[in-house]
N, C-alpha and C. Protein backbone atom coordinates (compact mmCIF):
# COMPACT_ATOMS: atom_id res chain seq x y z
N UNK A 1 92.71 104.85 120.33
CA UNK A 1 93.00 103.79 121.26
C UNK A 1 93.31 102.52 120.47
N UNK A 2 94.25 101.82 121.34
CA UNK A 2 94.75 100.46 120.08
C UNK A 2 94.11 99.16 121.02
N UNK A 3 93.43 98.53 120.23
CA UNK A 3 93.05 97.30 119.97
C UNK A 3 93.33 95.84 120.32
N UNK A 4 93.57 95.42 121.55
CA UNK A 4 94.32 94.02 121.51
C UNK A 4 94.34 93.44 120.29
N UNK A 5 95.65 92.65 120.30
CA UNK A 5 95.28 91.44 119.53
C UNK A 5 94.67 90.30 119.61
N UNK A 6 93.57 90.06 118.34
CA UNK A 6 93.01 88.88 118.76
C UNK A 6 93.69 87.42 118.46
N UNK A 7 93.21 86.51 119.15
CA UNK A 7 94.26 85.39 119.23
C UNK A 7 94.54 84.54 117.86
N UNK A 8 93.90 84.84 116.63
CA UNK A 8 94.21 84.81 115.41
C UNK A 8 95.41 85.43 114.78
N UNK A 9 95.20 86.70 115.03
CA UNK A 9 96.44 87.57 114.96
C UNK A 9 97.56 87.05 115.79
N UNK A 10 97.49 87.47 116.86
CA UNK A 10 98.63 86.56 117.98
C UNK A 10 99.58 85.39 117.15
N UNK A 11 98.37 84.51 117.08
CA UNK A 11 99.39 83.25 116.29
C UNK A 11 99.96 83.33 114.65
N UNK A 12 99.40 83.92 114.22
CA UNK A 12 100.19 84.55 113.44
C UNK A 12 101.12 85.27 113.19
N UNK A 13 101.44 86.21 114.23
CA UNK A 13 102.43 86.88 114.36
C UNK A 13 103.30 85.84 114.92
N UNK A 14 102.95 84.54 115.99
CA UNK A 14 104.17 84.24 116.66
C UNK A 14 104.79 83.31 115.45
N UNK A 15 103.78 82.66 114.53
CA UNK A 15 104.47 81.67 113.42
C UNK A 15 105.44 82.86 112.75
N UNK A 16 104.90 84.10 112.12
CA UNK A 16 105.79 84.90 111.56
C UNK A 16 107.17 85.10 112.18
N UNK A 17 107.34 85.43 113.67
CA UNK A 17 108.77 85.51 114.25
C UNK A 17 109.17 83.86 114.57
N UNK A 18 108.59 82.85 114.47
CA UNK A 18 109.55 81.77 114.32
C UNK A 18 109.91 81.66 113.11
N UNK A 19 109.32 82.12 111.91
CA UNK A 19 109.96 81.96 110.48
C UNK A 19 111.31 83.10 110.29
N UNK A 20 110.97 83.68 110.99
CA UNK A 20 112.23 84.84 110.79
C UNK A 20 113.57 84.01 111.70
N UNK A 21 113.33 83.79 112.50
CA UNK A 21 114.53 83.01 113.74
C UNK A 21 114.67 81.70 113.14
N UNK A 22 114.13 81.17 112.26
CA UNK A 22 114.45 80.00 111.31
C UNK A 22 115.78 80.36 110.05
N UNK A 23 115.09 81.16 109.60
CA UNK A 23 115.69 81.90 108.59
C UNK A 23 117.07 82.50 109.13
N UNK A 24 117.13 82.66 110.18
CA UNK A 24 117.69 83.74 110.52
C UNK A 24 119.16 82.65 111.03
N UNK A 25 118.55 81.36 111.61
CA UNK A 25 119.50 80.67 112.18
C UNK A 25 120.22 79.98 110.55
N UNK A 26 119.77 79.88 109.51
CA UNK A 26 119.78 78.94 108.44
C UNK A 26 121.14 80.11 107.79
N UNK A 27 121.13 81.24 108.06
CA UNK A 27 121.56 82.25 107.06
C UNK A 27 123.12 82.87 107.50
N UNK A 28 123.99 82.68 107.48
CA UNK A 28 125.81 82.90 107.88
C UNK A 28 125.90 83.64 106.90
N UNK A 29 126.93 84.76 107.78
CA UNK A 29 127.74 85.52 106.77
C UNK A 29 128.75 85.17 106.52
N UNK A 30 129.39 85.13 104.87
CA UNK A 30 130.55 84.70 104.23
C UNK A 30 131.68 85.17 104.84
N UNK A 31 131.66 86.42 104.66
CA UNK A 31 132.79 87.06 105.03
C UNK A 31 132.33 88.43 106.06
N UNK A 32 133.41 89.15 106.74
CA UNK A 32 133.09 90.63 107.59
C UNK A 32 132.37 91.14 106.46
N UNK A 33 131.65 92.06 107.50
CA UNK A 33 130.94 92.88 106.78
C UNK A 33 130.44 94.13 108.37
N UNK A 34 130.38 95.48 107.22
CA UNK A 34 130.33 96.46 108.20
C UNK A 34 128.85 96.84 108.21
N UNK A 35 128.23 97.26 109.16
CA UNK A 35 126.57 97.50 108.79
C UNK A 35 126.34 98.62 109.85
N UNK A 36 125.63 99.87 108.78
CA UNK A 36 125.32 101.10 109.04
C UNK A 36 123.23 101.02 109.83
N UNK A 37 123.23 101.61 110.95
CA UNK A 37 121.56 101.87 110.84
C UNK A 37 121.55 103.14 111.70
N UNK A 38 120.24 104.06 111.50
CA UNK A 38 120.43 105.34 111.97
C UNK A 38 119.92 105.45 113.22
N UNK A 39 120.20 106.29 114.23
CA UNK A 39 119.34 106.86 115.75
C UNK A 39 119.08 107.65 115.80
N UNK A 40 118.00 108.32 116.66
CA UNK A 40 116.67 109.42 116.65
C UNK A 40 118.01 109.98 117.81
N UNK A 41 117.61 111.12 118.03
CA UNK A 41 118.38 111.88 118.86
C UNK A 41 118.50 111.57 120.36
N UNK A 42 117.13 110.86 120.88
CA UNK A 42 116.49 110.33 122.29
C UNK A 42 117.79 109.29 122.40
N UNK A 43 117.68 107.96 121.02
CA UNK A 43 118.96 107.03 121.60
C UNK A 43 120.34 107.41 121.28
N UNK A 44 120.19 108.04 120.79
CA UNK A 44 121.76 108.99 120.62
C UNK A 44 122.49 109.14 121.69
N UNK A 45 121.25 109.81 122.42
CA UNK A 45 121.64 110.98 123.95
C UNK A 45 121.99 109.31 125.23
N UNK A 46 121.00 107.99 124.77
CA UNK A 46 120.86 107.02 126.19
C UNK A 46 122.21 106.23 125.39
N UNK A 47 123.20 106.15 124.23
CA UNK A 47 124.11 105.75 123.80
C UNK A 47 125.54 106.19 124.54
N UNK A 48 125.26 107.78 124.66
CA UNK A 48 126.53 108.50 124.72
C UNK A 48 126.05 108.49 126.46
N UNK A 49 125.15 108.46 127.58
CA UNK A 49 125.15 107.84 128.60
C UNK A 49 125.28 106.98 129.32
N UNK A 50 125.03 105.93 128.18
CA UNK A 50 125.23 104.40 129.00
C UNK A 50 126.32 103.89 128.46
N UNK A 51 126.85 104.33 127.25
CA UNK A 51 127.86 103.56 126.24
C UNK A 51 127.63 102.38 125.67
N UNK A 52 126.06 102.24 126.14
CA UNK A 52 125.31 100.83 125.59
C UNK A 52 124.53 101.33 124.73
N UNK A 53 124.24 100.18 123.28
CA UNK A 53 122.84 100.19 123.08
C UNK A 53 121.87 98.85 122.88
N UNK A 54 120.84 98.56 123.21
CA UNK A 54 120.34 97.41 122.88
C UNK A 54 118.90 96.91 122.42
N UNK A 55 118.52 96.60 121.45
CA UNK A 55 117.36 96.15 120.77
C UNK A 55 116.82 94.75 121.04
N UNK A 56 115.96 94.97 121.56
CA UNK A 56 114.67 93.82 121.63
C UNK A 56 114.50 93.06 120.85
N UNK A 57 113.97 93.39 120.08
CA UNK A 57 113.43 93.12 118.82
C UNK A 57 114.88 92.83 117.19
N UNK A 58 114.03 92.56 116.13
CA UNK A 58 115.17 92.48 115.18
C UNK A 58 115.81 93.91 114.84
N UNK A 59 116.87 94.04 114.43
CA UNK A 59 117.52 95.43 113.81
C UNK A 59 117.87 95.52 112.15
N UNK A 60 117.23 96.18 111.42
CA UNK A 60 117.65 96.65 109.98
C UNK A 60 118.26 97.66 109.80
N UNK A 61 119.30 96.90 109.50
CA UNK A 61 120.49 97.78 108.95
C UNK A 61 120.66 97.33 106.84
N UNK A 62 122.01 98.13 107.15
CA UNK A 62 122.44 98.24 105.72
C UNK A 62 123.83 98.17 105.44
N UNK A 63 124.23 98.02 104.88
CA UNK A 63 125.35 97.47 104.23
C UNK A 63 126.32 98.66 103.74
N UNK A 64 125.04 99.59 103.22
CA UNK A 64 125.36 100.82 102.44
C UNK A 64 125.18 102.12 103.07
N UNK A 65 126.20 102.72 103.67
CA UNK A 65 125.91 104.07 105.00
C UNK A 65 125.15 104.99 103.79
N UNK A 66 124.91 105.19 102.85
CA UNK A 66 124.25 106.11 101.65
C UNK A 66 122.72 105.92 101.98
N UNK A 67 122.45 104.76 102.37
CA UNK A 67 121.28 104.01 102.62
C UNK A 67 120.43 105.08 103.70
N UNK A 68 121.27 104.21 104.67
CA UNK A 68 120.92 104.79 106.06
C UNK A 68 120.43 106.30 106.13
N UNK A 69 121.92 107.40 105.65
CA UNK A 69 121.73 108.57 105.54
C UNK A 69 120.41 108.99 104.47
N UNK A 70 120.25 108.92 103.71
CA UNK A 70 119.39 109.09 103.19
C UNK A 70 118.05 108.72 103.58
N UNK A 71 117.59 107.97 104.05
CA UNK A 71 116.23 107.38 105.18
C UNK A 71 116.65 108.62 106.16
N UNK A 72 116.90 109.45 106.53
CA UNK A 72 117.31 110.16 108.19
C UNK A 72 117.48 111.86 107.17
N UNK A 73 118.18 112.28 106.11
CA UNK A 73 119.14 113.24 106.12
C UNK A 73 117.44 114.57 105.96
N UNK A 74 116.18 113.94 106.28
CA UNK A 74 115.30 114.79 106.37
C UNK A 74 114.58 114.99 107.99
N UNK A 75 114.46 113.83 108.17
CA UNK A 75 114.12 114.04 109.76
C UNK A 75 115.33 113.39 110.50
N UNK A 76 116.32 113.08 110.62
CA UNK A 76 117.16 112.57 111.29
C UNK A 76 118.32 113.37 112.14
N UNK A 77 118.11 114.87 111.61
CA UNK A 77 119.46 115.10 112.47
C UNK A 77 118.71 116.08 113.78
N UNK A 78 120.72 115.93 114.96
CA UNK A 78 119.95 116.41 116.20
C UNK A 78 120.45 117.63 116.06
N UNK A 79 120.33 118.16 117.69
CA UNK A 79 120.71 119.77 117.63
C UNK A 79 121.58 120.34 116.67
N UNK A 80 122.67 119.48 116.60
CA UNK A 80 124.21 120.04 116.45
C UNK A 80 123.92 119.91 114.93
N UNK A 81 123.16 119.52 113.81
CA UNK A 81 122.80 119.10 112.57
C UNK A 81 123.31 117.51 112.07
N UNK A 82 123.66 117.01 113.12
CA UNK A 82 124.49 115.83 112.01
C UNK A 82 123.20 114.67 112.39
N UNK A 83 123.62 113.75 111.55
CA UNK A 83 122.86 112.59 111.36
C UNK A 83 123.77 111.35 112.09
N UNK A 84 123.06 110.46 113.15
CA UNK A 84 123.78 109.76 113.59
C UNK A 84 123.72 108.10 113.09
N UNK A 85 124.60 107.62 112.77
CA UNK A 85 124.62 106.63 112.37
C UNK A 85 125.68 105.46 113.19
N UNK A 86 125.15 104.51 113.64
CA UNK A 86 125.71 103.26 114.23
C UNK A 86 126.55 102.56 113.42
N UNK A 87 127.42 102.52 113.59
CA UNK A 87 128.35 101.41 112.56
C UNK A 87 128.35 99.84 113.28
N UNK A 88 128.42 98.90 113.15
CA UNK A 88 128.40 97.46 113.43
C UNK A 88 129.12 96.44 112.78
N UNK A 89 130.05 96.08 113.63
CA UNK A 89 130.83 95.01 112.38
C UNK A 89 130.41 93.76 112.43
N UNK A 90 129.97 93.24 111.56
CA UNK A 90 129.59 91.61 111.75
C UNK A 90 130.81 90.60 110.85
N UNK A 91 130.83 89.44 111.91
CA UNK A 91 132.48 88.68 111.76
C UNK A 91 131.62 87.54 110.88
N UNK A 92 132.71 87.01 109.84
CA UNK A 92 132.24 85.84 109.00
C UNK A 92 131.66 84.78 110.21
N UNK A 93 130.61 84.41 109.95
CA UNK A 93 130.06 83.17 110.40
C UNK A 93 128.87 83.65 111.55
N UNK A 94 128.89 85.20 111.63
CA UNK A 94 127.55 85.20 112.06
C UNK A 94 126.57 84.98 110.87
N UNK A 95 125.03 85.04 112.04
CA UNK A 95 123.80 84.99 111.68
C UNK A 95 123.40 86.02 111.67
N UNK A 96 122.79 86.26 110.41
CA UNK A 96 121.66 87.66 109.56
C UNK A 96 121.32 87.03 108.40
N UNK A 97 120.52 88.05 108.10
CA UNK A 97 119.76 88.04 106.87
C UNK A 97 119.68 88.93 106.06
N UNK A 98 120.14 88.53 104.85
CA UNK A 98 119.70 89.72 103.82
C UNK A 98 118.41 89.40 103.09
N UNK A 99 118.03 90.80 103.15
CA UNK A 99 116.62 91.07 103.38
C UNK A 99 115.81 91.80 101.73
N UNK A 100 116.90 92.82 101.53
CA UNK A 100 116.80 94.10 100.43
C UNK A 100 117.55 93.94 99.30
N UNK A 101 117.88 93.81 98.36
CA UNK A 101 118.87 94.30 97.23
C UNK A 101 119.10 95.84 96.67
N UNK A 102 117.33 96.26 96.69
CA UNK A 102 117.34 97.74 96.78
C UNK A 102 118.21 98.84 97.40
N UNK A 103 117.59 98.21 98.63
CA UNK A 103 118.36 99.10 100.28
C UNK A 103 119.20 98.43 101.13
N UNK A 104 119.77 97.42 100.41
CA UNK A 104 120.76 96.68 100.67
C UNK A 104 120.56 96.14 102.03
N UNK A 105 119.92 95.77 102.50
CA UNK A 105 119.69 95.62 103.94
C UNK A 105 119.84 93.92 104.67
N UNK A 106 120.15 94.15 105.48
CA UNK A 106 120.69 92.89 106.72
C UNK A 106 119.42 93.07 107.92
N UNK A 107 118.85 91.94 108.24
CA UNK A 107 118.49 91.61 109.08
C UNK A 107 119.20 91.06 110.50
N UNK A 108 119.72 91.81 111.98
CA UNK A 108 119.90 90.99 112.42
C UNK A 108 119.39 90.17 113.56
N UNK A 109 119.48 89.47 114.24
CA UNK A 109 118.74 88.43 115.49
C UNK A 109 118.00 89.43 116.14
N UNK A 110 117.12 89.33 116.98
CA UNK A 110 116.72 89.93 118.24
C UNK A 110 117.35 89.91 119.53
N UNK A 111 117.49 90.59 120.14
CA UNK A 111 117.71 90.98 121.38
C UNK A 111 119.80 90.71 121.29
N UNK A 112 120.22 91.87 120.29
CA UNK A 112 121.19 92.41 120.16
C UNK A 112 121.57 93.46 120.96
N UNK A 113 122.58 93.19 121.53
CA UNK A 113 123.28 94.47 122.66
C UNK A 113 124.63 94.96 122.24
N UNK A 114 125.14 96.48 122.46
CA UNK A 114 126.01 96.53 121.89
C UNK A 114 126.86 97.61 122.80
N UNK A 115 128.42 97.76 122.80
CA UNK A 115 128.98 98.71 122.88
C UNK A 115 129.61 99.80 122.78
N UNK A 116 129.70 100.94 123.18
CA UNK A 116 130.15 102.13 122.34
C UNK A 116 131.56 101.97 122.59
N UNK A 117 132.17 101.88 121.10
CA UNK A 117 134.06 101.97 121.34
C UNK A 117 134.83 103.06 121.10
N UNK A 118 133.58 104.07 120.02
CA UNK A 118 134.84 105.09 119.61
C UNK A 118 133.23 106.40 118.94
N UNK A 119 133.61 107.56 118.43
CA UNK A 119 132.39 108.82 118.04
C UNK A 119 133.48 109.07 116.93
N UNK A 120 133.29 109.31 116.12
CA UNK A 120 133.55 110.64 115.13
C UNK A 120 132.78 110.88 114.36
N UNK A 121 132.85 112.60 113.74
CA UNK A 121 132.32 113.45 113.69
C UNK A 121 132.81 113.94 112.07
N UNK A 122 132.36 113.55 110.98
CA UNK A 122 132.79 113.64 109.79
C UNK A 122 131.44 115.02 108.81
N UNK A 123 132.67 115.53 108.40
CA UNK A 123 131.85 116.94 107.82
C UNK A 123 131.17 116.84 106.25
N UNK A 124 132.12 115.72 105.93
CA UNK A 124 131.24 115.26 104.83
C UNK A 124 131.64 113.76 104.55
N UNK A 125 131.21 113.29 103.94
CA UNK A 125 131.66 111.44 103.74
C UNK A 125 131.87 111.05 102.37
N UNK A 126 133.54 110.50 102.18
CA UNK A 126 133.89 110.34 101.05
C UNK A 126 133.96 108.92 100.73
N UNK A 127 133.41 108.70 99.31
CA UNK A 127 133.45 107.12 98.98
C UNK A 127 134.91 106.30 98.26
N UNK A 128 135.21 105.13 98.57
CA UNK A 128 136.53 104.97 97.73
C UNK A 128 135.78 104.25 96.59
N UNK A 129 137.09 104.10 95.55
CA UNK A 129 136.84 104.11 93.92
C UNK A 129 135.82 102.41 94.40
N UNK A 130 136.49 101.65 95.32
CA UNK A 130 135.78 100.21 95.44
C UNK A 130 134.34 99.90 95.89
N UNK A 131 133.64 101.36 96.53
CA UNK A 131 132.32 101.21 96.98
C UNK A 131 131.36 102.21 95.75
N UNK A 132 130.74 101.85 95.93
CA UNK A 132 129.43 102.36 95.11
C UNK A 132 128.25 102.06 96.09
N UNK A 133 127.92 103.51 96.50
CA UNK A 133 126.77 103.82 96.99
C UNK A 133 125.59 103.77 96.35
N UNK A 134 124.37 103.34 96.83
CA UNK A 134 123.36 103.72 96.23
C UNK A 134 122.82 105.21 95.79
N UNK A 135 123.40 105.48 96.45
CA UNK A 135 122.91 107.49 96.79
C UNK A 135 124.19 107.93 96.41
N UNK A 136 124.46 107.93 95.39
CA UNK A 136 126.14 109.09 94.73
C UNK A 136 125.29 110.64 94.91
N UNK A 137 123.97 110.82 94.25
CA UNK A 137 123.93 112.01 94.05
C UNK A 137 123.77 112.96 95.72
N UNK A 138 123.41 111.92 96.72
CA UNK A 138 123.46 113.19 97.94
C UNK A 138 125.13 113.02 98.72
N UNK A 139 125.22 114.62 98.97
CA UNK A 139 126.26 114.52 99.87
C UNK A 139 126.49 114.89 100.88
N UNK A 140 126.85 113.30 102.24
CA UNK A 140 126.43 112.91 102.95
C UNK A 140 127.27 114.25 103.62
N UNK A 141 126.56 115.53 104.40
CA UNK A 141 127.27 115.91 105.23
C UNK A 141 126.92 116.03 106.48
N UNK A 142 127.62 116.60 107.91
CA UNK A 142 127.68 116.31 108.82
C UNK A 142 126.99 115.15 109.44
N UNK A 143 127.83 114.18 109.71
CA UNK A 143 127.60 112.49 109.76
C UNK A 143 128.20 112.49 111.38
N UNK A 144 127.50 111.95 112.25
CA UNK A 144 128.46 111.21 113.52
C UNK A 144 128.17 109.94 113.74
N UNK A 145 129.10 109.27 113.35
CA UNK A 145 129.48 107.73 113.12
C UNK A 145 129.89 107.46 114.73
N UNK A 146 128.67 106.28 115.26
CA UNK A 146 129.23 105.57 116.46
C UNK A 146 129.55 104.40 116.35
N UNK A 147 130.49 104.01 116.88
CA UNK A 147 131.11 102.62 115.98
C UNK A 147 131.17 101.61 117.53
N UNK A 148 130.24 101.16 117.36
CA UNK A 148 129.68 99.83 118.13
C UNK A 148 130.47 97.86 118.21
N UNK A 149 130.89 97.85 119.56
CA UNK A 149 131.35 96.90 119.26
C UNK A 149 130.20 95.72 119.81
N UNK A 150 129.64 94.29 119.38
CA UNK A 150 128.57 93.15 119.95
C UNK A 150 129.11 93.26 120.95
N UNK A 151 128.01 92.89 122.05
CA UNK A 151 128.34 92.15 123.23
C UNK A 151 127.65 90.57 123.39
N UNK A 152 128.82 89.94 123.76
CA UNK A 152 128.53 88.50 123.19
C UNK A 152 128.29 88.18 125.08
């Protein structure tokens, strides 16, 4: 059984999410940038129903689809075997945060909503000579890339 929080905790947590929405407002992206994060099969299935998806809370993503797949390519895939991954384009002059150098990762705002524009279904995923993945040695196969457009 879980525990309220006590009101120590509470305020701590709420200073912690105003430091993040500080940060978060302080921090523009230079230029586009494309950002990969993975879904459990449950929002997969309420994606390809509603053609929506939308998060409450903040979303971590990555920069690097090698990333993503690799966090998922053990528990992540559904019936059909593939691993699903959200694509997201973010336009110069939004707000995020980079978060990771490791796992290359972007923080973005809370209560992000998004739309489904397009599915494909890639059997394996090839890198060009200009990207360098973190993960060269796995290869990424059966991938279904949903490519999400913001809803502003």
């Amino acid at each position: 059984m879980r525990q309220r929080t006590g009101s120590g905790d509470a305020a701590r947590i709420e200073r912690s999410v105003t430091d993040i929405d500080t940060a978060l407002q302080s921090s523009r992206l230079e230029e586009d940038l494309v950002l990969y994060t993975g879904v459990t099969m449950d929002i997969f299935g309420n994606i390809l129903s509603t053609s929506r998806y939308s998060e409450d809370g903040y979303l971590l993503c990555s920069f690097d689809p090698s990333v993503t797949y690799h966090a998922l390519q053990g528990t992540g895939r559904d019936r059909e075997g593939f691993v699903t991954l959200l694509v997201i384009p973010e336009k110069r002059g939004s707000y995020l945060l980079y978060v990771n150098e490791t796992r290359r990762e972007i923080l973005l705002p809370r209560s992000m909503g998004f739309e489904l524009a397009a599915e494909e279904k890639i059997g394996r995923v090839e890198f060009t000579a200009e990207s360098v993945p973190r993960y060269r040695d796995d290869n990424m196969k059966n991938v279904r890339l949903l490519f999400m457009t913001p809803i502003t």
